[in-house]
Protein backbone atom coordinates (compact mmCIF):
# COMPACT_ATOMS: atom_id res chain seq x y z
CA UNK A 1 14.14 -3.90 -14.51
CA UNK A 2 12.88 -3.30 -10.94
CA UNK A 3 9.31 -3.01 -12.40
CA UNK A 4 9.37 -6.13 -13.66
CA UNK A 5 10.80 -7.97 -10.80
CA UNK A 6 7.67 -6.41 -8.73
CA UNK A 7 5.22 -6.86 -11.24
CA UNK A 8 4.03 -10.68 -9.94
CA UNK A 9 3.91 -8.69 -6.38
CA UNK A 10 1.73 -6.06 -7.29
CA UNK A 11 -0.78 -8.71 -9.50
CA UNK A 12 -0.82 -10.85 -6.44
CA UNK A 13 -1.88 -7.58 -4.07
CA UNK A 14 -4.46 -6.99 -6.61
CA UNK A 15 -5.96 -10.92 -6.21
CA UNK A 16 -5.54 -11.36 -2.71
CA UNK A 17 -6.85 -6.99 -2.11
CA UNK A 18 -9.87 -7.66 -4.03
CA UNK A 19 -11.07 -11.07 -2.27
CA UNK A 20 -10.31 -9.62 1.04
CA UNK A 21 -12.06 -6.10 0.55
CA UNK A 22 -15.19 -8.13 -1.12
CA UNK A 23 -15.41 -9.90 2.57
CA UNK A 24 -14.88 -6.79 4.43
CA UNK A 25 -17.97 -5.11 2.41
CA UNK A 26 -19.85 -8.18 1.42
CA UNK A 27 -20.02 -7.26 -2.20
CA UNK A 28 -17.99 -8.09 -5.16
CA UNK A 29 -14.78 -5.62 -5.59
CA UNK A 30 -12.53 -5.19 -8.14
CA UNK A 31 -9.27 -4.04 -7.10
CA UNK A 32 -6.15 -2.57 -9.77
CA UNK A 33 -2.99 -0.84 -9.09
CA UNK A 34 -2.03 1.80 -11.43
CA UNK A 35 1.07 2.57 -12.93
CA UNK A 36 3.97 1.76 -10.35
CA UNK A 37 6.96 3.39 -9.76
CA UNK A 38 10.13 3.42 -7.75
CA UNK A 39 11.70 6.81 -6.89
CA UNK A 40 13.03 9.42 -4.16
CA UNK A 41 10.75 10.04 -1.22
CA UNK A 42 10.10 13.44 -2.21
CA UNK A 43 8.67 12.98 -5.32
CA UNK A 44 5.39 10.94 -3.66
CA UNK A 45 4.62 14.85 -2.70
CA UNK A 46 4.59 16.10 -6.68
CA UNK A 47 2.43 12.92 -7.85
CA UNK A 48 0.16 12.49 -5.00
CA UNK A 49 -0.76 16.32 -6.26
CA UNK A 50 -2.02 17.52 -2.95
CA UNK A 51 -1.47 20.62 -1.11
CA UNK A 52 -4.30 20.32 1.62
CA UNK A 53 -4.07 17.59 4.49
CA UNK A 54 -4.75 13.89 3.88
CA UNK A 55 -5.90 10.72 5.76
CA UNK A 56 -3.62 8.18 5.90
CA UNK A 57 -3.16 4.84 7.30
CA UNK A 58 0.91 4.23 8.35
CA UNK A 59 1.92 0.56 8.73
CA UNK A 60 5.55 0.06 9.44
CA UNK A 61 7.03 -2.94 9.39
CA UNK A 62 10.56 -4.19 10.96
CA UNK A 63 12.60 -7.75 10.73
CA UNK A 64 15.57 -7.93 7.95
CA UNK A 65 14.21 -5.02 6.76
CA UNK A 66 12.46 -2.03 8.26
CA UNK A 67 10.29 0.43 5.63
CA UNK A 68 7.29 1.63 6.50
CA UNK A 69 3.70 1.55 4.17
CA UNK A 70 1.61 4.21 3.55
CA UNK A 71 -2.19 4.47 2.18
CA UNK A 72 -3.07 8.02 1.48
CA UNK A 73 -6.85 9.44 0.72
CA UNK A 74 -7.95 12.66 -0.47
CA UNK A 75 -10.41 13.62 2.39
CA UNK A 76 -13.31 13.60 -0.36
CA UNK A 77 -12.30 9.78 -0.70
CA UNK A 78 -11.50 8.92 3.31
CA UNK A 79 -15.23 10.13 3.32
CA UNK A 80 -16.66 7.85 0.37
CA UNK A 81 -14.85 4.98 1.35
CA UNK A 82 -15.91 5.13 4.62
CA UNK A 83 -20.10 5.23 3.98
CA UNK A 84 -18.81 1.84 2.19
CA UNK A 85 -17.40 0.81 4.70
CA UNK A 86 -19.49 1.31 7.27
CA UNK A 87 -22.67 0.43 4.99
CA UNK A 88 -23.70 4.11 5.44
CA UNK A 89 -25.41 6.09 1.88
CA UNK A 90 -23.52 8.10 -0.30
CA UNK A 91 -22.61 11.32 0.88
CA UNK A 92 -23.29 10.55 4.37
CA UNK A 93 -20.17 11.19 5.77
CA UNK A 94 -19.29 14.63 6.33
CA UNK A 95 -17.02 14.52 8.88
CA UNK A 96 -14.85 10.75 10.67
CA UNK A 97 -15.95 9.22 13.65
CA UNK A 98 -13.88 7.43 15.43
CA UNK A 99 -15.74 4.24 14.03
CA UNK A 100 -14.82 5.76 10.51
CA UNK A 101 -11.24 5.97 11.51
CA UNK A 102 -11.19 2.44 12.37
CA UNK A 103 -12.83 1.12 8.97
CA UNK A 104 -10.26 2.87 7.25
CA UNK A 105 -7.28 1.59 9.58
CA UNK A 106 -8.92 -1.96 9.01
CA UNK A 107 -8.88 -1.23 5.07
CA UNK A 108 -5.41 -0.20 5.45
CA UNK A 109 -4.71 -2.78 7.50
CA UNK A 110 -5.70 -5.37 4.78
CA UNK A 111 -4.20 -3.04 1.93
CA UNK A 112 -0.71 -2.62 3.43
CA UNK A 113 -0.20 -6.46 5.47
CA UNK A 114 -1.47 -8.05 2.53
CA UNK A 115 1.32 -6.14 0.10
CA UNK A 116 4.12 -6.24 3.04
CA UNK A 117 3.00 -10.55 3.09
CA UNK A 118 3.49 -10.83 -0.59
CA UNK A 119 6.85 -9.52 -0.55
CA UNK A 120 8.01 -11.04 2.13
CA UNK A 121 6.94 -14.72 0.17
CA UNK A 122 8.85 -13.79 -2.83
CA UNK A 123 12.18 -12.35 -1.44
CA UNK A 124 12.23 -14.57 1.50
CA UNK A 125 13.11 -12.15 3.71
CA UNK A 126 11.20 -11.44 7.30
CA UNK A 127 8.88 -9.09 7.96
CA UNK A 128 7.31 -8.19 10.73
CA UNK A 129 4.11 -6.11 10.39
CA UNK A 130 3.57 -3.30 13.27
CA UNK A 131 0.26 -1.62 14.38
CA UNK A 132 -1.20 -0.05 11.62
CA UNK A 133 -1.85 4.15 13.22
CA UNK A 134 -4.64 6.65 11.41
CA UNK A 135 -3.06 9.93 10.96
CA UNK A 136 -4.86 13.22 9.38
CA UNK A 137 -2.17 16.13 7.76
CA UNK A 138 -0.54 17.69 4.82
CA UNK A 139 1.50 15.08 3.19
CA UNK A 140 4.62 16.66 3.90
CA UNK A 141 4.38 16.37 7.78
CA UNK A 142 3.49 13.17 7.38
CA UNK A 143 6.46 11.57 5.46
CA UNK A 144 9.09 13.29 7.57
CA UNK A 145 7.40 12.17 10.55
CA UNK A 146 7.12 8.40 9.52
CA UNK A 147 10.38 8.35 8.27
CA UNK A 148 11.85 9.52 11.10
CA UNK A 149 11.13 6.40 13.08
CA UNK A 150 13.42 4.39 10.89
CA UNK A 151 15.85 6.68 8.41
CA UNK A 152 18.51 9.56 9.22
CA UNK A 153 17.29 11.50 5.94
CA UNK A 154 14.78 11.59 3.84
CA UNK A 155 17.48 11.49 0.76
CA UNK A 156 18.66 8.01 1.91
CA UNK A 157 14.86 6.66 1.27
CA UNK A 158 13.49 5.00 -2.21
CA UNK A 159 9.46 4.58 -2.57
CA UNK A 160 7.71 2.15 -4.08
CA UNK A 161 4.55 4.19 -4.91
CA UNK A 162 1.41 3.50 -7.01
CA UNK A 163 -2.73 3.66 -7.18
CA UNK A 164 -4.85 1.61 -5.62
CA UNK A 165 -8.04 1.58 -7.62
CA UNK A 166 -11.68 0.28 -6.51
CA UNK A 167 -14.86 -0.35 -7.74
CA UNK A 168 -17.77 -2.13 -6.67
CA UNK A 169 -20.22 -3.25 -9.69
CA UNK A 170 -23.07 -3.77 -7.46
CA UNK A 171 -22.88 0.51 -6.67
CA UNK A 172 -23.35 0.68 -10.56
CA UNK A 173 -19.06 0.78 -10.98
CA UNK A 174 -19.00 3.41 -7.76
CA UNK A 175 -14.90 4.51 -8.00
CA UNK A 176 -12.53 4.94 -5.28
CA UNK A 177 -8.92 6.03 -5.82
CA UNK A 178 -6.38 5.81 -3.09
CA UNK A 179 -2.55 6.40 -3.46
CA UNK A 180 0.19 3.71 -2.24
CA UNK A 181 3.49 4.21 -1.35
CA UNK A 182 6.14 1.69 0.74
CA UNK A 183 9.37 3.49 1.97
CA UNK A 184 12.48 1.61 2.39
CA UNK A 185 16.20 2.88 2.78
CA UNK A 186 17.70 2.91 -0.60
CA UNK A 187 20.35 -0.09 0.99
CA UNK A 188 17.33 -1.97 1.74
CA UNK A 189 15.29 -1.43 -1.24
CA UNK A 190 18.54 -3.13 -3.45
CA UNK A 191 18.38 -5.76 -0.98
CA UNK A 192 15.12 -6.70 -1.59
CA UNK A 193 15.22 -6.64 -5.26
CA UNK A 194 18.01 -8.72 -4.94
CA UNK A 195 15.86 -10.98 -3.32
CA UNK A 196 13.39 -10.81 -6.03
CA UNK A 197 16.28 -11.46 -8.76
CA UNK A 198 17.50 -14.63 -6.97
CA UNK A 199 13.82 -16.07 -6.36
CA UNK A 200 13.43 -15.30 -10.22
CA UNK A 201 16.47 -16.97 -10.92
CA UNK A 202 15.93 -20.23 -8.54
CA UNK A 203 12.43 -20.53 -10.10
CA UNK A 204 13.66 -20.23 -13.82
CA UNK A 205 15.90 -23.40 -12.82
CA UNK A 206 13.55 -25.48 -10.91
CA UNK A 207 11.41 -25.03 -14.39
CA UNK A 208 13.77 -26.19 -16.82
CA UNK A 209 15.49 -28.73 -14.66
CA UNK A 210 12.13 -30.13 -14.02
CA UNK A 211 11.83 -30.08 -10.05
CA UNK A 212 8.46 -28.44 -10.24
């Protein structure tokens, strides 16, 4: 059920992902999320798969609902994606430069605001994006220290977590996977999908009633 009520939210982050990334790079991109999920926090740890630190960019957002986003890279990724980025050759990146940190933030930036702008549209409920921060550890240290800015305990919080999946033809079909996951208290997260049910509902009606 919650699947489907996101579904229109993820294929519009997919649309409005690829045209922005394809300006950002100035070559076509093809962007596709990958099987989403919603589930406890602590499971993001078991499917992200990682025991060694990651890159990740942290955007939280506040309003009538506070969550926070999160766009993780393997480090062997944070360092293809950013010789995209940053127009630099394949395999030139061996360690991120400050200017690499900030293509990434800006690619998180566009990932995460463009997902949190999407939702807001459908539920109708406000959100107000914060500055998006670039932060490099194991995965664990990093979700208890995000969610500390806006939860009591981690138990409390439900994730909305998937793939974000790139390609670029042009590169001959060069790959990119990233992992996704927004974080929302659990009282939140059924607020919002209550949102998404009533939107549903009031658009079903408009349809057959003929007001659109």
């Amino acid at each position: 059920m919650e699947n489907k009520k996101l579904q229109i939210v993820h294929e519009q982050a997919c649309l409005q992902t690829s045209e922005a990334l394809a300006r950002l790079i100035g070559r076509h991109a093809i962007v596709d999320i990958v099987k989403p999920k919603i589930e406890k926090v602590k499971e993001v740890v078991l499917s992200f798969g990682l025991a060694e630190a990651v890159a990740a960019i942290c955007l939280p957002v506040g309003g009538q609902v506070k969550g926070i986003a999160m766009l993780l890279f393997s480090q062997d990724t944070a360092f293809a994606l950013s010789d995209l980025l940053t127009k630099k050759g394949p395999g030139a990146t061996g360690q991120l430069t400050e200017m690499d940190k900030s293509a990434l933030q800006e690619l998180g930036n566009i990932i995460c605001g463009t997902y949190f702008s999407i939702l807001s549209k459908h539920t109708g409920l406000k959100m107000i994006e914060h500055v998006a921060q670039f932060a490099f550890d194991k995965l664990p240290v990093l979700l208890e220290q995000t969610i500390t800015n806006f939860a009591e305990n981690q138990e409390n919080i439900l994730a909305v977590e998937t793939e974000f999946d790139f390609s670029v033809p042009a590169l001959k079909g060069r790959f990119f996977k990233t992992h996704f996951a927004v974080l929302f208290e659990s009282t939140q997260f059924e607020a919002i999908l209550a949102s998404l049910e009533e939107a549903e509902r009031d658009f079903i009606e408009e349809t057959v009633t003929g007001r659109i």
